[in-house]
PDB file of N, CA and C in Angstrom:
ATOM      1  N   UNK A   1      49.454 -81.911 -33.181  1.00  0.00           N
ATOM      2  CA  UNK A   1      48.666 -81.773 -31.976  1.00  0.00           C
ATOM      3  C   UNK A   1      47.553 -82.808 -31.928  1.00  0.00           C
ATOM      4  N   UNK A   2      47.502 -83.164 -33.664  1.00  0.00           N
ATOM      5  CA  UNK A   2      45.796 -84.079 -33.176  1.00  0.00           C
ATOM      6  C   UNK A   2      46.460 -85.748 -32.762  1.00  0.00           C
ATOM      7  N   UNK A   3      47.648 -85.864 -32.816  1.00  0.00           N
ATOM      8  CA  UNK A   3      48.003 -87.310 -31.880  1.00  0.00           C
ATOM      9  C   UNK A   3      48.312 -87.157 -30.687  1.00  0.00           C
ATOM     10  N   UNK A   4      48.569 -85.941 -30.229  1.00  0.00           N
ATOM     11  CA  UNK A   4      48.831 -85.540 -28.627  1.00  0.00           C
ATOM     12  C   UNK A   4      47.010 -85.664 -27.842  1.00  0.00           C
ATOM     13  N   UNK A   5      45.969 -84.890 -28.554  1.00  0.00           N
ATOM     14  CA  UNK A   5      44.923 -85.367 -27.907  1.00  0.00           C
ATOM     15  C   UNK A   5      44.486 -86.472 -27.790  1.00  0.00           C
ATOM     16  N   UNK A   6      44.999 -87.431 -28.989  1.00  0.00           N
ATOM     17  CA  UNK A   6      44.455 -88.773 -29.085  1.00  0.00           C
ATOM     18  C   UNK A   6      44.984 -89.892 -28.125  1.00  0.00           C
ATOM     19  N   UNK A   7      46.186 -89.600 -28.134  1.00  0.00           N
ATOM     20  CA  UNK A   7      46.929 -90.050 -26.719  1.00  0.00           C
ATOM     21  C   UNK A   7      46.328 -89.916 -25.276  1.00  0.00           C
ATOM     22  N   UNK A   8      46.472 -88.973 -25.388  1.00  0.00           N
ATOM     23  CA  UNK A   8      45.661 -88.084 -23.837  1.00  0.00           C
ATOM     24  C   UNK A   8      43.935 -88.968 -23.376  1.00  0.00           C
ATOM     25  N   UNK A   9      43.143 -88.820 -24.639  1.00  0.00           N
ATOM     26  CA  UNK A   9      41.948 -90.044 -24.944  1.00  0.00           C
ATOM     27  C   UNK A   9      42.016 -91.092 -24.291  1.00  0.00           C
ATOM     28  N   UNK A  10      42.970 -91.959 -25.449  1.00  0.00           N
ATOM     29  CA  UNK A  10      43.363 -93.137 -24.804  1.00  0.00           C
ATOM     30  C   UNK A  10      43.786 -93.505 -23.244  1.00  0.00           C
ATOM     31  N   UNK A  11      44.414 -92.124 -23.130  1.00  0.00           N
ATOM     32  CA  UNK A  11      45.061 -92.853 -21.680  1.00  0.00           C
ATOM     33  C   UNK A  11      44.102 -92.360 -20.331  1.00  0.00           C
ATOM     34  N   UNK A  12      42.801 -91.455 -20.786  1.00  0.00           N
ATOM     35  CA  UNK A  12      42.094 -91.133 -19.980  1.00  0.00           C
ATOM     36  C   UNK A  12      41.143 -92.364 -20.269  1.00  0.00           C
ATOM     37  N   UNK A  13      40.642 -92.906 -21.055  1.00  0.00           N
ATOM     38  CA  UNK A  13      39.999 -94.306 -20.815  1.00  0.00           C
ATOM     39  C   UNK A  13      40.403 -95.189 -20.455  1.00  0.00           C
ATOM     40  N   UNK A  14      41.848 -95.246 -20.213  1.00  0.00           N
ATOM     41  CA  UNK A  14      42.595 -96.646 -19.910  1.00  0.00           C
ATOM     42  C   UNK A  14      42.626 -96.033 -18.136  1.00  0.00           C
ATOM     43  N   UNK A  15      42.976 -95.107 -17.896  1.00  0.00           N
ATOM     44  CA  UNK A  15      42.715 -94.932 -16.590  1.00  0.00           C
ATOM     45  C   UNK A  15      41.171 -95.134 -16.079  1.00  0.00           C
ATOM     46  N   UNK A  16      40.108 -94.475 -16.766  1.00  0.00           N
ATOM     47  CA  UNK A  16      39.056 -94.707 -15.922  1.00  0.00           C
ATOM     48  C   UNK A  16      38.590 -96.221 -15.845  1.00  0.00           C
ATOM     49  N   UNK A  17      39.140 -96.849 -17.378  1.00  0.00           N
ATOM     50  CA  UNK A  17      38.213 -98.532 -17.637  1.00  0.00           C
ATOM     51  C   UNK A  17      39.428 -99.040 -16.160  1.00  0.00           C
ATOM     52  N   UNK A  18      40.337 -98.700 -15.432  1.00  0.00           N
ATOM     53  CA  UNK A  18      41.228 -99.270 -14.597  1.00  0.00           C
ATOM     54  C   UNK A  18      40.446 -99.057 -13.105  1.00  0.00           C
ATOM     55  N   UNK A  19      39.793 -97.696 -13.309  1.00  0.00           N
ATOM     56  CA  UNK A  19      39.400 -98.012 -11.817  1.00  0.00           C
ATOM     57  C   UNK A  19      37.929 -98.162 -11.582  1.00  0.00           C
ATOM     58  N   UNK A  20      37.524 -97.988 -12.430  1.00  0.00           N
ATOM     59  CA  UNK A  20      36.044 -99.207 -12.963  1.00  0.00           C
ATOM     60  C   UNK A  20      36.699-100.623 -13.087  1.00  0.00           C
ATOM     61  N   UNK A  21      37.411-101.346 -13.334  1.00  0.00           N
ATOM     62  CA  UNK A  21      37.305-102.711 -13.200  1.00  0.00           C
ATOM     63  C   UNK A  21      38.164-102.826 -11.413  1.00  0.00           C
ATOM     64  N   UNK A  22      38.521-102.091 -11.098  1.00  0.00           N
ATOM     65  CA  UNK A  22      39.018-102.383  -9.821  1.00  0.00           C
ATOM     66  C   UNK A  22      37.737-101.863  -8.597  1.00  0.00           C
ATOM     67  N   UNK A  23      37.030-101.156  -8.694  1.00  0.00           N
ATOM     68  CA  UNK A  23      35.740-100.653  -7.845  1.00  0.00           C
ATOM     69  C   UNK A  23      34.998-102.230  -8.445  1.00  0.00           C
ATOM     70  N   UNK A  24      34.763-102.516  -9.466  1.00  0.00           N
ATOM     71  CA  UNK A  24      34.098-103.728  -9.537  1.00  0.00           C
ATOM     72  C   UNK A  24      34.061-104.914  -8.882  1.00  0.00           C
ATOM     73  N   UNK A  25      35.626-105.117  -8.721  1.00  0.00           N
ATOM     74  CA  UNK A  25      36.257-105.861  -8.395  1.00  0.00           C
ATOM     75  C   UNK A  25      36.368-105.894  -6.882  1.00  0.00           C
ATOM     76  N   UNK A  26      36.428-104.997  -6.423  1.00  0.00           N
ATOM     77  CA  UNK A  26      35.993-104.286  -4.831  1.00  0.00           C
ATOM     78  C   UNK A  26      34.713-105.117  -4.477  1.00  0.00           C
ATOM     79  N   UNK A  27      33.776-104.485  -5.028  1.00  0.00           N
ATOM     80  CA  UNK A  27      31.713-104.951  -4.529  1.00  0.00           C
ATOM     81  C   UNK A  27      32.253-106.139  -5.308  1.00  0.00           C
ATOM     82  N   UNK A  28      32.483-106.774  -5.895  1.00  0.00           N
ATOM     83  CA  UNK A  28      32.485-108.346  -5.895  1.00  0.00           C
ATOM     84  C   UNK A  28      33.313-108.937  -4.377  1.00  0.00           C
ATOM     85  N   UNK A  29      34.936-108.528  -4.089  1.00  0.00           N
ATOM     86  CA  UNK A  29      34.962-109.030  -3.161  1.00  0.00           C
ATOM     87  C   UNK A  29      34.113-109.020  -1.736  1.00  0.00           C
ATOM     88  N   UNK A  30      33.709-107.760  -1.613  1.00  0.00           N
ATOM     89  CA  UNK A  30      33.313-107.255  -0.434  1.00  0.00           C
ATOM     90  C   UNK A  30      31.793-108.095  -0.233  1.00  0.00           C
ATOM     91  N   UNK A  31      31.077-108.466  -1.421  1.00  0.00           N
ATOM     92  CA  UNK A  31      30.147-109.278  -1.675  1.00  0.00           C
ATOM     93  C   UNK A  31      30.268-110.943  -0.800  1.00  0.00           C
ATOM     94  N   UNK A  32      31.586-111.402  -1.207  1.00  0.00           N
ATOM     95  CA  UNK A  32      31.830-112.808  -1.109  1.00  0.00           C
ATOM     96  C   UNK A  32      32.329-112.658   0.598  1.00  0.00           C
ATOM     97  N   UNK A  33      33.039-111.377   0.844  1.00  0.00           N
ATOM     98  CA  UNK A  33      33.250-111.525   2.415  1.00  0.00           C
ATOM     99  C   UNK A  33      32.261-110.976   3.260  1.00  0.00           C
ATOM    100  N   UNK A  34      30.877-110.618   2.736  1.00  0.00           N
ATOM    101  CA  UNK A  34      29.682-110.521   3.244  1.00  0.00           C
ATOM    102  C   UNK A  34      29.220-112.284   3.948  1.00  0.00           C
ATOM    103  N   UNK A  35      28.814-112.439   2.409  1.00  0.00           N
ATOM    104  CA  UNK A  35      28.408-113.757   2.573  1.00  0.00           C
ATOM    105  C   UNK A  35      29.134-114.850   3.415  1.00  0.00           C
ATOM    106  N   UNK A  36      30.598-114.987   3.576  1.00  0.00           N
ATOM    107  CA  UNK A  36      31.507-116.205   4.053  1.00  0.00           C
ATOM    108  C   UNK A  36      31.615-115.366   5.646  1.00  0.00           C
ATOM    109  N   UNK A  37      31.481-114.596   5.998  1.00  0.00           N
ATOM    110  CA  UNK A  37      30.797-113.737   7.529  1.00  0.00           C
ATOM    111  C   UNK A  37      29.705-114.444   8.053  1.00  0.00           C
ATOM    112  N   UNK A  38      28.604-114.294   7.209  1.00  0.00           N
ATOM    113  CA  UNK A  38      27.279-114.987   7.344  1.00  0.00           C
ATOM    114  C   UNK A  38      27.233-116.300   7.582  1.00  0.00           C
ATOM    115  N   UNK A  39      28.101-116.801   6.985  1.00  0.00           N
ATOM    116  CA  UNK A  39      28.016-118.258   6.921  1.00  0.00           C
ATOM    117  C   UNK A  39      28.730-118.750   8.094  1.00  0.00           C
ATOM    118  N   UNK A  40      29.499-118.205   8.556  1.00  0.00           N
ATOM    119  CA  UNK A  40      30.192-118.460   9.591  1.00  0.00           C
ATOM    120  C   UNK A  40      29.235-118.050  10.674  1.00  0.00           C
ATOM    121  N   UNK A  41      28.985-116.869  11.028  1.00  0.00           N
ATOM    122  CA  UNK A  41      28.125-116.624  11.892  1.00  0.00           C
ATOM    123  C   UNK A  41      26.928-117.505  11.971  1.00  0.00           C
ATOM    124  N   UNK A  42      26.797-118.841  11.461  1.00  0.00           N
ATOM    125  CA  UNK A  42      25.167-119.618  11.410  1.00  0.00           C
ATOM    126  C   UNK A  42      25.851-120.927  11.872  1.00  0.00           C
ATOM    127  N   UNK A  43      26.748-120.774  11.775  1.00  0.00           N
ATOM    128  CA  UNK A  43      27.427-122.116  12.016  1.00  0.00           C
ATOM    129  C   UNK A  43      27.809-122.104  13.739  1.00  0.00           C
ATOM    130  N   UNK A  44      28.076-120.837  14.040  1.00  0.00           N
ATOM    131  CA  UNK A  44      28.271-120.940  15.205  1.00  0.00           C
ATOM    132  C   UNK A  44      27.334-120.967  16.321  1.00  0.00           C
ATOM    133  N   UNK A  45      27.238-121.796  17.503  1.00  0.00           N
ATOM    134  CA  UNK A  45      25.628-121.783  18.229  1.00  0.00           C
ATOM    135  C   UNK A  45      25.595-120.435  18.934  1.00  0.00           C
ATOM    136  N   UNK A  46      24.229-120.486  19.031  1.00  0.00           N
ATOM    137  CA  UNK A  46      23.727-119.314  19.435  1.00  0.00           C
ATOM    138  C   UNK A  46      23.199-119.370  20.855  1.00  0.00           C
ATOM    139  N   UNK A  47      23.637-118.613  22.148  1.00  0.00           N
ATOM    140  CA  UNK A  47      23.757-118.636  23.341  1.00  0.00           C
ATOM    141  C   UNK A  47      22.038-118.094  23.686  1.00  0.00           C
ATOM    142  N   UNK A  48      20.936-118.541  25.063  1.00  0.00           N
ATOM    143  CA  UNK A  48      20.059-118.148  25.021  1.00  0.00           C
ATOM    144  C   UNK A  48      20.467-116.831  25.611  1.00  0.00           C
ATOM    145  N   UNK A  49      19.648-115.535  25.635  1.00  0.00           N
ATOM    146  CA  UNK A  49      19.705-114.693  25.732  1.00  0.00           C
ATOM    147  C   UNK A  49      19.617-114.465  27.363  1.00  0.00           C
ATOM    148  N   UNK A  50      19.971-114.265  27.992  1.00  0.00           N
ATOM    149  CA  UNK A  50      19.762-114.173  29.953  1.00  0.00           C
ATOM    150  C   UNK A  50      18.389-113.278  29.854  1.00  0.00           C
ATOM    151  N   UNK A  51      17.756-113.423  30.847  1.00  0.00           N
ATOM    152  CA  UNK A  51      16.492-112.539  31.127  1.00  0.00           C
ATOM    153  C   UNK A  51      17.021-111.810  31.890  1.00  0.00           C
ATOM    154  N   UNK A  52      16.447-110.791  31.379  1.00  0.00           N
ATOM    155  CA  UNK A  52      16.366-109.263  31.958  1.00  0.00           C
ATOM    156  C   UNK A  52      16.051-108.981  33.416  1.00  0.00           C
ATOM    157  N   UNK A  53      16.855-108.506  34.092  1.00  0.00           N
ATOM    158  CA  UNK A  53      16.931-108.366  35.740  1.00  0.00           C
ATOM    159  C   UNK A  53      16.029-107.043  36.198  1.00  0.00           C
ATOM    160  N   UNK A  54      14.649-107.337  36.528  1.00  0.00           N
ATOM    161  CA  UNK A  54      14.005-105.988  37.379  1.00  0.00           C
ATOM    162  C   UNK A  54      15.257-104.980  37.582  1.00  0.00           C
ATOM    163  N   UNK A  55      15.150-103.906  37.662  1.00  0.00           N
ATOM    164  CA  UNK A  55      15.640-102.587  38.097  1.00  0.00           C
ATOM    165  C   UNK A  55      15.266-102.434  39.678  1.00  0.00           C
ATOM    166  N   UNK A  56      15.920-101.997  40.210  1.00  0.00           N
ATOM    167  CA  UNK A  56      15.513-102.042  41.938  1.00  0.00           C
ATOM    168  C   UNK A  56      14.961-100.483  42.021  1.00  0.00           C
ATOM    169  N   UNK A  57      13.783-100.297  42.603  1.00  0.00           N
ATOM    170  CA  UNK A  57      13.242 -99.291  43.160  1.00  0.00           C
ATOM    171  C   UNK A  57      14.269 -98.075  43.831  1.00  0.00           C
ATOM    172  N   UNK A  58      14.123 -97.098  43.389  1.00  0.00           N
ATOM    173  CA  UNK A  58      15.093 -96.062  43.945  1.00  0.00           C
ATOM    174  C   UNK A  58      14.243 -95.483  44.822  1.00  0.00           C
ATOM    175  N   UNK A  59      15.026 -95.135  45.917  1.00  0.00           N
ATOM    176  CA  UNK A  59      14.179 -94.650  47.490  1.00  0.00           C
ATOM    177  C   UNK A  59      15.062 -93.075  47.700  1.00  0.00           C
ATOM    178  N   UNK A  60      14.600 -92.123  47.911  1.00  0.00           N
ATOM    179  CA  UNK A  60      15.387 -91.001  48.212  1.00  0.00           C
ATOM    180  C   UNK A  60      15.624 -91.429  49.689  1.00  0.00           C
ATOM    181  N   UNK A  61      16.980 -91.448  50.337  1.00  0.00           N
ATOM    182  CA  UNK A  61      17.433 -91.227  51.560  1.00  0.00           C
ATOM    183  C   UNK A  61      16.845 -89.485  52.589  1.00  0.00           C
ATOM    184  N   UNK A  62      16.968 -88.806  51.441  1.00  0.00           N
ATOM    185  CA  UNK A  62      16.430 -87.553  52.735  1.00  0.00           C
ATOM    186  C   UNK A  62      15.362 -86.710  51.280  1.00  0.00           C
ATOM    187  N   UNK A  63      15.129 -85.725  51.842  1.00  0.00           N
ATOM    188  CA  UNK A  63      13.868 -85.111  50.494  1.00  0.00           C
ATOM    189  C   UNK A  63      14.591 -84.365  50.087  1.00  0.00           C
ATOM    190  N   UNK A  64      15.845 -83.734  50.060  1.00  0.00           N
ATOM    191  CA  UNK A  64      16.613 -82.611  49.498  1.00  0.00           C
ATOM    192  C   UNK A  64      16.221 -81.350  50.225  1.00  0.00           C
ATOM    193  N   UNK A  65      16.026 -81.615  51.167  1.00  0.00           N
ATOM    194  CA  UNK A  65      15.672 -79.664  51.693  1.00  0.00           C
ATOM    195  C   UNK A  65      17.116 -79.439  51.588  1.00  0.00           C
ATOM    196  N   UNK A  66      17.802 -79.869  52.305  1.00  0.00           N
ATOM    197  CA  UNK A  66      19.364 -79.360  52.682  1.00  0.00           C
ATOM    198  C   UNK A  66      19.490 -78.906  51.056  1.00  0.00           C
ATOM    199  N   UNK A  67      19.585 -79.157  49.778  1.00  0.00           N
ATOM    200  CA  UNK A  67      20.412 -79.120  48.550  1.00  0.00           C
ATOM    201  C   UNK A  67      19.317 -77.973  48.108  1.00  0.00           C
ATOM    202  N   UNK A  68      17.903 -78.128  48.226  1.00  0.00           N
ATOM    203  CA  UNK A  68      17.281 -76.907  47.975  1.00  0.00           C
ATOM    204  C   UNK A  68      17.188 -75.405  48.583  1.00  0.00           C
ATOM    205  N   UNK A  69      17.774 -75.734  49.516  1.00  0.00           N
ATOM    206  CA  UNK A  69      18.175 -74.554  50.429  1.00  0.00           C
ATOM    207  C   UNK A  69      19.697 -73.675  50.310  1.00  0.00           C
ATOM    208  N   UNK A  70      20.617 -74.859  50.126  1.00  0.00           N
ATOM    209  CA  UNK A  70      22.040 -74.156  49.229  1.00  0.00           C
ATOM    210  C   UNK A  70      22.079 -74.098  47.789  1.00  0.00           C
ATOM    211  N   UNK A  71      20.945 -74.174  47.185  1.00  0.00           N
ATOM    212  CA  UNK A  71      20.807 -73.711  45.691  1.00  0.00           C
ATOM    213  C   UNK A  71      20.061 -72.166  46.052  1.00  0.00           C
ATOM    214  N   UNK A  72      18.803 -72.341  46.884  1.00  0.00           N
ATOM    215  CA  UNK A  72      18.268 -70.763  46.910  1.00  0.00           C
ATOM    216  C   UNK A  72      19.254 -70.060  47.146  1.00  0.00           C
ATOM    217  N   UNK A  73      19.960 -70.037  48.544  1.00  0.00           N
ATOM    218  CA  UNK A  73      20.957 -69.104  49.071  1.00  0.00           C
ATOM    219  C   UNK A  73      22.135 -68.966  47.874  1.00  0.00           C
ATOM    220  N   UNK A  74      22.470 -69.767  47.291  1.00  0.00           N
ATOM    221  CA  UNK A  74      23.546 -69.323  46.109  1.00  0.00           C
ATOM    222  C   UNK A  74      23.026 -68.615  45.245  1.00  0.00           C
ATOM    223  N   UNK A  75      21.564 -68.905  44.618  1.00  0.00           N
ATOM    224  CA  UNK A  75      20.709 -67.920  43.775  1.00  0.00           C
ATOM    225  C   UNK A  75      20.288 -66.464  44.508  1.00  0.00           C
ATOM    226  N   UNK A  76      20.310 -66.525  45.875  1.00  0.00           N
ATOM    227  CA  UNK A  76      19.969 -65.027  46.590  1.00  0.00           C
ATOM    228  C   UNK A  76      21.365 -64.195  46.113  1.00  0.00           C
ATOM    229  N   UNK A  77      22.799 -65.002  46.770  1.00  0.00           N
ATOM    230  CA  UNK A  77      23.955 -64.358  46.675  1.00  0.00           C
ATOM    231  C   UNK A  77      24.485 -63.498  45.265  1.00  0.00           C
ATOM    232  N   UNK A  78      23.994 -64.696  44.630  1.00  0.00           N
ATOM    233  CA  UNK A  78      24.368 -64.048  43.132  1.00  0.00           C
ATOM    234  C   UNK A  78      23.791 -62.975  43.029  1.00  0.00           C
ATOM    235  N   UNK A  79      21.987 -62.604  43.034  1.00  0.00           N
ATOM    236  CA  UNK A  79      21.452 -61.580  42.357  1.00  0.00           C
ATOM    237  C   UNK A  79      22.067 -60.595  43.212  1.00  0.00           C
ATOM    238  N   UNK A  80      22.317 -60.895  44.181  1.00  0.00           N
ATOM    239  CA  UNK A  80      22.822 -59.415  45.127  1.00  0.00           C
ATOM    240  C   UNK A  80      23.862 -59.007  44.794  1.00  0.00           C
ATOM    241  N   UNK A  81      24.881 -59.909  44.490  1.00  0.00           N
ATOM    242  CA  UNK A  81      26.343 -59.190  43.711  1.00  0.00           C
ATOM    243  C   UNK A  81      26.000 -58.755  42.508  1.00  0.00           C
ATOM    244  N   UNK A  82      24.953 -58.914  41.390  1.00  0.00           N
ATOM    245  CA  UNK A  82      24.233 -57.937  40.075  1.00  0.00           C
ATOM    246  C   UNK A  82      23.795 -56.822  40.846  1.00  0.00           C
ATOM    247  N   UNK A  83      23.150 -56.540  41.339  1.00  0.00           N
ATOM    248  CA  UNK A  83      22.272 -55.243  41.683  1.00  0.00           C
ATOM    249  C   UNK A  83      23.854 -54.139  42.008  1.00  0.00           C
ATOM    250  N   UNK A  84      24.858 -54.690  42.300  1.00  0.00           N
ATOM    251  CA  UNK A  84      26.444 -53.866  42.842  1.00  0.00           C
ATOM    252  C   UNK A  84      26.829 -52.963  41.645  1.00  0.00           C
TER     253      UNK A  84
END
């Protein structure tokens, strides 16, 4: 039994030293395609930014009586069908 655990050892370090050198190996690449992104992105010109267009004044067309008046009457209707 004591070469069956020793086995088992071994092959649990050979698995973890495997995906420790491959996660390593990961943030190293992911490192270099950070940087060669960057580098590209500086190389390319940079457009001026357009200025920002005023917002146009919003004007109400009517004051809402009409919409405040079919909100009350829908709020009258309702409570009256509760009180039933």
């Amino acid at each position: 039994m004591d070469g069956t655990v020793q086995e088992g050892v071994n092959l649990m370090f050979l698995g973890m030293g495997t995906v420790f050198t491959f996660l390593a190996l990961l943030v190293v690449v992911i490192g270099w395609m950070s940087k060669l992104a960057q580098s590209i992105e500086a190389r390319q010109p940079q457009a001026p930014a357009p200025a920002p267009k005023p917002a146009p004044v919003a004007t109400p067309t009517h004051s809402g009586g009409d919409h405040i008046a079919a909100i009350s009457a829908a709020v009258a209707r309702y409570r009256h069908t509760l009180r039933r």
